[in-house]
C-alpha atoms as a PDB file:
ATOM      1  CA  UNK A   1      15.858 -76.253  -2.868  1.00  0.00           C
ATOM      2  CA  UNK A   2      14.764 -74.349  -0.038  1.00  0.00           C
ATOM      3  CA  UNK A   3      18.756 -73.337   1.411  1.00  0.00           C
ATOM      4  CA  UNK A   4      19.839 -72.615  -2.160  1.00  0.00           C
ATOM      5  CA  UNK A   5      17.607 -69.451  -1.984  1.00  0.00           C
ATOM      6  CA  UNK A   6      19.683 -67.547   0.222  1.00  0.00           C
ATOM      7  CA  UNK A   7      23.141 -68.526  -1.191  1.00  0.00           C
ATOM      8  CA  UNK A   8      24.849 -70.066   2.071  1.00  0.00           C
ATOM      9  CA  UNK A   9      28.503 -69.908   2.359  1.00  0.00           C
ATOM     10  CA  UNK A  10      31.638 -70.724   4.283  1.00  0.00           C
ATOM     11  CA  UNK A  11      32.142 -68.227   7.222  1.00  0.00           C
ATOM     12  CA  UNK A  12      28.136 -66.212   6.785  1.00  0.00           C
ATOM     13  CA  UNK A  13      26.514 -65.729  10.028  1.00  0.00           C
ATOM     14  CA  UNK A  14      22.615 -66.869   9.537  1.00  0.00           C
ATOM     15  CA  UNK A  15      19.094 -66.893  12.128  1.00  0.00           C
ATOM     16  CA  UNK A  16      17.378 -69.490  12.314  1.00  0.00           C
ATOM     17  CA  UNK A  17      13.877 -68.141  13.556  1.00  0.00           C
ATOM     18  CA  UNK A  18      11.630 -70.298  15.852  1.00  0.00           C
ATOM     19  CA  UNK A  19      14.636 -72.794  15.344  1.00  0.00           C
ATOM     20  CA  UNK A  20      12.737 -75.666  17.222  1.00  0.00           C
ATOM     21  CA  UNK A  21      14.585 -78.662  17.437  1.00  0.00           C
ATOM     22  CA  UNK A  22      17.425 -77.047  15.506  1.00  0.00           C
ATOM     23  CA  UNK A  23      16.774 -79.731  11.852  1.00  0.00           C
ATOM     24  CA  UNK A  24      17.475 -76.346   9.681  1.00  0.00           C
ATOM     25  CA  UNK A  25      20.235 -74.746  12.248  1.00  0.00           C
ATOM     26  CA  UNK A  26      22.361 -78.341  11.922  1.00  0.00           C
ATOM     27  CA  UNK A  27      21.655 -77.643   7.984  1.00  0.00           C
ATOM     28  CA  UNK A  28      22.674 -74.362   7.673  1.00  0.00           C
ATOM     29  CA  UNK A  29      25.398 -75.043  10.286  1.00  0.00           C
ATOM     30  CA  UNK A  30      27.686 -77.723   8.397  1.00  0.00           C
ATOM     31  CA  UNK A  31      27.478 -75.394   4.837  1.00  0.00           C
ATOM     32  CA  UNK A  32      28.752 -71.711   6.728  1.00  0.00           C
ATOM     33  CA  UNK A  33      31.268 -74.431   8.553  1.00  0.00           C
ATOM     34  CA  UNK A  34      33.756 -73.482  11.698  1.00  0.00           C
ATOM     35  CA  UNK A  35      34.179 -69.879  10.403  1.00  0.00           C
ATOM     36  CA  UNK A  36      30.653 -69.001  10.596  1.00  0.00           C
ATOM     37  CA  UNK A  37      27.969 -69.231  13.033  1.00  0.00           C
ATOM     38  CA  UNK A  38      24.203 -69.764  13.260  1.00  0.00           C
ATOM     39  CA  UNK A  39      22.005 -68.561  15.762  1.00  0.00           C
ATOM     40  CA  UNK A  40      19.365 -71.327  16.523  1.00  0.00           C
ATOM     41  CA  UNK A  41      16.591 -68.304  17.911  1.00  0.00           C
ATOM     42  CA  UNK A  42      13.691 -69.789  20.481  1.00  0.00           C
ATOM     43  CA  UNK A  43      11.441 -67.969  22.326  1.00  0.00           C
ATOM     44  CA  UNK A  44      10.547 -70.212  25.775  1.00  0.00           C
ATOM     45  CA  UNK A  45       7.281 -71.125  24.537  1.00  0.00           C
ATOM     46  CA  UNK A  46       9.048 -72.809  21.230  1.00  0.00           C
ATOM     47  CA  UNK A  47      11.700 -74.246  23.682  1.00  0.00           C
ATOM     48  CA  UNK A  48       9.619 -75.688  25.704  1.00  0.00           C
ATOM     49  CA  UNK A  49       7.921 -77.573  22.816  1.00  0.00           C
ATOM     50  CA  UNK A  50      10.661 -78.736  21.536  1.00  0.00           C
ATOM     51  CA  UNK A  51      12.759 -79.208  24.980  1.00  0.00           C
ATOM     52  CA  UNK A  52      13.558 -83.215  24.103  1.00  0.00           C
ATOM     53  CA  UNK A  53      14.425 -82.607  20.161  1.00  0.00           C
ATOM     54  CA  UNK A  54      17.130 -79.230  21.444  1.00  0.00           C
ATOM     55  CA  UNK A  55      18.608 -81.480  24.086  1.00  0.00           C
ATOM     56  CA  UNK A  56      19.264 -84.585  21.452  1.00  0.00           C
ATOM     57  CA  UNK A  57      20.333 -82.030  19.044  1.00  0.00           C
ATOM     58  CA  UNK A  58      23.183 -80.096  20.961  1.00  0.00           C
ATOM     59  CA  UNK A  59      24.470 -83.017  23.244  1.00  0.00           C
ATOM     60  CA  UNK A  60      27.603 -82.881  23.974  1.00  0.00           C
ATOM     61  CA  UNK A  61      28.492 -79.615  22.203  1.00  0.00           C
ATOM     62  CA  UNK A  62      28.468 -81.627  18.375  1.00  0.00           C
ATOM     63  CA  UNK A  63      27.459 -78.463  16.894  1.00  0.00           C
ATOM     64  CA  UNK A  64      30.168 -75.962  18.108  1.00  0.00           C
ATOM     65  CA  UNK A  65      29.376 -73.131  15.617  1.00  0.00           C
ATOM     66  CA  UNK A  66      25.603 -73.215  16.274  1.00  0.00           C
ATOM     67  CA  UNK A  67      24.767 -69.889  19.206  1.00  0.00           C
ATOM     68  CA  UNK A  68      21.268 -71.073  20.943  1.00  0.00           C
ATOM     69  CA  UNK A  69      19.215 -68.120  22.535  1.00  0.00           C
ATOM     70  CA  UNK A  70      16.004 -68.797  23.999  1.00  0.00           C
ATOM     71  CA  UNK A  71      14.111 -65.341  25.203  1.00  0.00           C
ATOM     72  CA  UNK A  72      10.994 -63.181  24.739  1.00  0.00           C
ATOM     73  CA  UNK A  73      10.935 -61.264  21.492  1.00  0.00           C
ATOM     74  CA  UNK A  74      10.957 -58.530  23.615  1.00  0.00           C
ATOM     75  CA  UNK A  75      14.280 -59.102  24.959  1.00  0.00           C
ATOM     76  CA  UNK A  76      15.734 -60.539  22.083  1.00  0.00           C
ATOM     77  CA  UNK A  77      19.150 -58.367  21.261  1.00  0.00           C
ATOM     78  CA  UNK A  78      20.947 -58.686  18.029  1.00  0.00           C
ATOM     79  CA  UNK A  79      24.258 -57.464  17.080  1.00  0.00           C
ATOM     80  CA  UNK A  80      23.368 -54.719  14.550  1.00  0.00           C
ATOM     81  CA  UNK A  81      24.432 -55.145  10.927  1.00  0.00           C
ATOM     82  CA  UNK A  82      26.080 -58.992  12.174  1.00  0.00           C
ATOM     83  CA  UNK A  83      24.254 -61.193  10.183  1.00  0.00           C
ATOM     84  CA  UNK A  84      24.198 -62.050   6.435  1.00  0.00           C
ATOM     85  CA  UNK A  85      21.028 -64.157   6.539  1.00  0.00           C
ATOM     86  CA  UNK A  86      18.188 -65.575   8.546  1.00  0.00           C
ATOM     87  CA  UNK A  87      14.720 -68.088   7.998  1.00  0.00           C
ATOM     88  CA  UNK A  88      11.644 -68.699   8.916  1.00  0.00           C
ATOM     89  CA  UNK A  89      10.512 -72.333   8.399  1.00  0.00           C
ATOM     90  CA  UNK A  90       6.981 -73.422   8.860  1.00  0.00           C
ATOM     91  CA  UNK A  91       7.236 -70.865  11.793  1.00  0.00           C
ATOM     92  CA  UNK A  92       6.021 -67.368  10.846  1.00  0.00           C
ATOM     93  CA  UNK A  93       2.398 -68.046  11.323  1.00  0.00           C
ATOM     94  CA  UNK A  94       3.274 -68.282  14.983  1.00  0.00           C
ATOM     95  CA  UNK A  95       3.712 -64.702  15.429  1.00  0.00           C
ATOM     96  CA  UNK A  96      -0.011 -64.264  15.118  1.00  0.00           C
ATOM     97  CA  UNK A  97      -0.979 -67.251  17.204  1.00  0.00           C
ATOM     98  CA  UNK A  98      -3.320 -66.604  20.509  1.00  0.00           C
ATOM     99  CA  UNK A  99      -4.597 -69.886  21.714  1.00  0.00           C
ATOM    100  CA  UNK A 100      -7.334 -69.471  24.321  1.00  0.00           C
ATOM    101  CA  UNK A 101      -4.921 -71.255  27.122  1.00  0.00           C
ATOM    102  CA  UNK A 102      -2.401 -68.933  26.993  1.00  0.00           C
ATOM    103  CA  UNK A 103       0.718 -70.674  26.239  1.00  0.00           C
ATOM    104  CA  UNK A 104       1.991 -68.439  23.632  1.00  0.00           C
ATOM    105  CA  UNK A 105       2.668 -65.052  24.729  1.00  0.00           C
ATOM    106  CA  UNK A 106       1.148 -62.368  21.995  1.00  0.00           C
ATOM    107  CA  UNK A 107       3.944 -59.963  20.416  1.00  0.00           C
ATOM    108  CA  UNK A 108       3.237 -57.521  17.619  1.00  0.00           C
ATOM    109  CA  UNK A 109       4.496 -59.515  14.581  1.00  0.00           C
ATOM    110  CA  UNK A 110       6.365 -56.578  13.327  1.00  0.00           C
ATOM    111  CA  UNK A 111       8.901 -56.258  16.151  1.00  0.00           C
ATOM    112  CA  UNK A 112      10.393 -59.307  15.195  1.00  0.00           C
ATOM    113  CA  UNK A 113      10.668 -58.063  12.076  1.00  0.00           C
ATOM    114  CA  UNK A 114      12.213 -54.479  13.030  1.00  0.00           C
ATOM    115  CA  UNK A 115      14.683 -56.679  15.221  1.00  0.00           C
ATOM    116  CA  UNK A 116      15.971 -58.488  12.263  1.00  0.00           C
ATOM    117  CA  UNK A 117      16.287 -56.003   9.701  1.00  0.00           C
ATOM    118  CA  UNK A 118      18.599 -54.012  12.266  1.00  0.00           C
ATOM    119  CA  UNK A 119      21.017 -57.209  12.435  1.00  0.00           C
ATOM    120  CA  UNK A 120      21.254 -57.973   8.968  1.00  0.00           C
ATOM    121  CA  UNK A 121      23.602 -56.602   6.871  1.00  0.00           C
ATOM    122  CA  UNK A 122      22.635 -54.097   4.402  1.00  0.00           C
ATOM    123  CA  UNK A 123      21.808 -57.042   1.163  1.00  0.00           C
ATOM    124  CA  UNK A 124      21.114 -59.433   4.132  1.00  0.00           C
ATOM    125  CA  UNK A 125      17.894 -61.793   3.020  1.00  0.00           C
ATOM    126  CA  UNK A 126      15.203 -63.520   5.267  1.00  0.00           C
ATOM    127  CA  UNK A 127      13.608 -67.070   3.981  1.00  0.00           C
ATOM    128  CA  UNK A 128       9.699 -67.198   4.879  1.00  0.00           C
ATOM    129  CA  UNK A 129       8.510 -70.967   4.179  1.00  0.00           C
ATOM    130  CA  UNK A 130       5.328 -71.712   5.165  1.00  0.00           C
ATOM    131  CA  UNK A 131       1.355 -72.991   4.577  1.00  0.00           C
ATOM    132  CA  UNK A 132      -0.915 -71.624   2.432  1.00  0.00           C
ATOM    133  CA  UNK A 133      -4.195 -70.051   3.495  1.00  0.00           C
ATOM    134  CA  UNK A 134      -6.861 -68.303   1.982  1.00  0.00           C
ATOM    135  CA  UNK A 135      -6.830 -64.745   1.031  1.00  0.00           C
ATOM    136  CA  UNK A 136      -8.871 -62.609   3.600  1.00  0.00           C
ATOM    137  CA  UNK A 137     -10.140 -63.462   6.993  1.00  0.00           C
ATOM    138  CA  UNK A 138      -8.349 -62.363  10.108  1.00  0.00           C
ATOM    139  CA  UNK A 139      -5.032 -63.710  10.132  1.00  0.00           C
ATOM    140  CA  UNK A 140      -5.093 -64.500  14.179  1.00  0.00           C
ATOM    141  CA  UNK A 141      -8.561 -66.868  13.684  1.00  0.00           C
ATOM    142  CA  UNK A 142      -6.819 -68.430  10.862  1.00  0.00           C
ATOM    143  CA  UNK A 143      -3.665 -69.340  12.414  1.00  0.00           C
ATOM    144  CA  UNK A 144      -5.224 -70.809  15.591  1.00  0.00           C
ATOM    145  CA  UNK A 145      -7.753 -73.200  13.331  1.00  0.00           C
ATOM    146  CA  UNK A 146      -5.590 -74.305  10.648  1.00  0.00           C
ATOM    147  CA  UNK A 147      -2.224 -72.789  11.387  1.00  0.00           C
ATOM    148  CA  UNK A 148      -1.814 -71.734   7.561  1.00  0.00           C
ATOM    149  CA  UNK A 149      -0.915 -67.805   6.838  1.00  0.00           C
ATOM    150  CA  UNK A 150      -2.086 -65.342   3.752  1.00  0.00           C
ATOM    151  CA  UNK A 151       1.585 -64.680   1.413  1.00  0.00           C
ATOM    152  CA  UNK A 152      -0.121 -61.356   1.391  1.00  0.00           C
ATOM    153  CA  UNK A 153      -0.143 -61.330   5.081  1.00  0.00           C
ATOM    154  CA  UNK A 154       3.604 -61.808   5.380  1.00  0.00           C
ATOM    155  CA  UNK A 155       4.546 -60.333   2.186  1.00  0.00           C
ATOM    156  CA  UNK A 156       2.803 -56.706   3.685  1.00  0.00           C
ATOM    157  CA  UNK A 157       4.718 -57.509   6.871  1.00  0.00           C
ATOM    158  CA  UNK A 158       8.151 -57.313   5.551  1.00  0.00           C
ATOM    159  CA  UNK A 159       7.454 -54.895   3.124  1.00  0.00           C
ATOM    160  CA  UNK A 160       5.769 -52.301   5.783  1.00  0.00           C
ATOM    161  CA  UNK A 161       9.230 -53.788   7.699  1.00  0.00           C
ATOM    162  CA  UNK A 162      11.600 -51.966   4.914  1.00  0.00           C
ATOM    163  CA  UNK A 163      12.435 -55.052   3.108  1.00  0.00           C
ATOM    164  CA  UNK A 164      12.045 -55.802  -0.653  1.00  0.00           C
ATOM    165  CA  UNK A 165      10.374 -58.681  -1.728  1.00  0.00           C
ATOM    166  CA  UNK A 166      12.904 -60.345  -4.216  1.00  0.00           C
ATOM    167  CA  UNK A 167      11.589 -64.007  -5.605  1.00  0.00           C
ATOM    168  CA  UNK A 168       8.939 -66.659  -4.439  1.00  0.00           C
ATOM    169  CA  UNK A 169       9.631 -70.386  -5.169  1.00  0.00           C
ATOM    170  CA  UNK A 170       6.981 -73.006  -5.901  1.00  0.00           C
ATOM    171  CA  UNK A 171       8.657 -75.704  -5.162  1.00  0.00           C
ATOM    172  CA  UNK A 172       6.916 -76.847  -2.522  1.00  0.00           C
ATOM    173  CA  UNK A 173       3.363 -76.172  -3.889  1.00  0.00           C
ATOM    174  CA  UNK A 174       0.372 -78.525  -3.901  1.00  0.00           C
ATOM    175  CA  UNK A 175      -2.458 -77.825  -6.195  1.00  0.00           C
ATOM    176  CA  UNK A 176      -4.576 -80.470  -4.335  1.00  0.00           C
ATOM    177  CA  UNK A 177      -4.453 -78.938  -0.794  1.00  0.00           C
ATOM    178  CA  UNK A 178      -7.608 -77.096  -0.214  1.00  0.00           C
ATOM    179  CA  UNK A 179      -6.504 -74.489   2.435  1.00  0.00           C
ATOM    180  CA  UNK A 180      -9.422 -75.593   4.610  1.00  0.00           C
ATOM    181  CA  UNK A 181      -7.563 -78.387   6.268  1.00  0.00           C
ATOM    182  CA  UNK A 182      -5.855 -78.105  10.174  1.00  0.00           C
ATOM    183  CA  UNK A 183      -2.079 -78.834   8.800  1.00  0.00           C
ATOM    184  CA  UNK A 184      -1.800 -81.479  11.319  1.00  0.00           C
ATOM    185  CA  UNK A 185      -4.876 -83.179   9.586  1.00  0.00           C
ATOM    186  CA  UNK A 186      -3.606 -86.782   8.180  1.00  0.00           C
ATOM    187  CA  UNK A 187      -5.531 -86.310   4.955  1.00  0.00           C
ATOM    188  CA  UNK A 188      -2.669 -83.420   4.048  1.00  0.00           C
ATOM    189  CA  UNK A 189      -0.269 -83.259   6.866  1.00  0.00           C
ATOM    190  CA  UNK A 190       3.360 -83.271   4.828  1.00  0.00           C
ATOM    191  CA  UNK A 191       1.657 -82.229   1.612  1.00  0.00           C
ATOM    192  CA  UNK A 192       0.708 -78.942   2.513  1.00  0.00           C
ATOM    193  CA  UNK A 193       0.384 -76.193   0.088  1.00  0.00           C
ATOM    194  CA  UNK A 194       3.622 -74.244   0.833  1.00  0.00           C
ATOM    195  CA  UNK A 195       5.155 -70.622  -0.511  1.00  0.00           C
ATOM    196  CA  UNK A 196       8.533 -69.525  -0.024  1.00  0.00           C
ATOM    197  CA  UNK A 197       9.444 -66.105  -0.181  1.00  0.00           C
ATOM    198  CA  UNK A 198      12.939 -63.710  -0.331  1.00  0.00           C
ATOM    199  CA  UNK A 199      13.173 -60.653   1.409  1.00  0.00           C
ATOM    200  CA  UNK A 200      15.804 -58.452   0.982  1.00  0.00           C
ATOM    201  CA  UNK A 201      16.980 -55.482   3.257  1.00  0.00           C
ATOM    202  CA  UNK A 202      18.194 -52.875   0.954  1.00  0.00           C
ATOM    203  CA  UNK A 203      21.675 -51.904   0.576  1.00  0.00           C
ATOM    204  CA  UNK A 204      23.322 -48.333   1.232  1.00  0.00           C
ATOM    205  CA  UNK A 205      22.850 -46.423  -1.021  1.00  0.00           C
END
């Protein structure tokens, strides 16, 4: 349900953004096959987190056509125009994270963004998935206490990023989650409330 969105296929070349342990790079990895490639993207805070999950993943080179690079945002370099697709799972929130001890190194949330829509392909699409929050509030406060983000939030992002915002899926919805919950909070944690939106970067005209 969530894969199907953005039309995978033999031989594309995909992002995987805040990859983590890698679950949706080994995914995407075994449907674009040996022809294809996916970029597992980390920045050293995210790889750090998820040091022990990475390692158990990639031992002894079992995913060949997967590309890990761990860096800054900053330093992040892309091939321009050399990649068909790329996600976000449960991760975009974390660009407007700033936890009081520092471990997460504040970017401007848009220069991921401008990054990305200079290595997709003109058509390329980019997969948000994440948890619901209220409308309003400022985003940063939000995301440290709950670590939820406003769909209005992102979907002004991408848009004010030159993409087009193409479909939202409800699949992963939950009418009972209350937005006022920490994610992590047993009461909800695996039932969050969940949007997924399509962006699209617009082709040549």
């Amino acid at each position: 349900e969530v894969l199907a969105q953005i039309a995978l296929r033999p031989g594309m070349r995909v992002l995987d953004a805040f990859s983590a342990g890698g679950y949706y790079s080994e995914l995407m990895a075994r449907v674009v096959g040996p022809t294809g490639e996916v970029i597992a993207y980390n920045n050293p805070a995210y790889a750090g987190f998820a040091a022990k999950g990475i390692a158990l993943r990639y031992a002894d080179g079992r995913l060949p056509n997967v590309r890990q690079i761990t860096t800054p945002i900053e330093s992040l370099s892309l091939e321009a125009a050399s990649l068909d697709a790329a996600i976000f799972i449960m991760s975009y929130h974390d660009l407007y994270w700033r936890p009081a001890d520092g471990s997460w190194a504040p970017t401007d949330p848009n220069l991921l963004l401008r990054k990305l829509a200079a290595a997709l392909r003109p058509g390329g699409v980019i997969l948000v998935q994440d948890h619901v929050a209220n409308a309003g509030g400022d985003t940063a406060a939000v995301v440290d206490k709950l670590h939820r983000i406003d769909p209005a939030v992102v979907r002004r992002d991408f848009e004010a990023a030159g993409f087009r915002f193409e479909a939202s899926n409800s699949a992963l919805a939950n009418a009972e989650d209350d937005h006022t919950r920490l994610v992590f909070d047993p009461a909800i944690q695996g039932r969050t409330d969940q949007f997924m939106y399509l962006f699209r970067k617009p082709a040549r005209k």
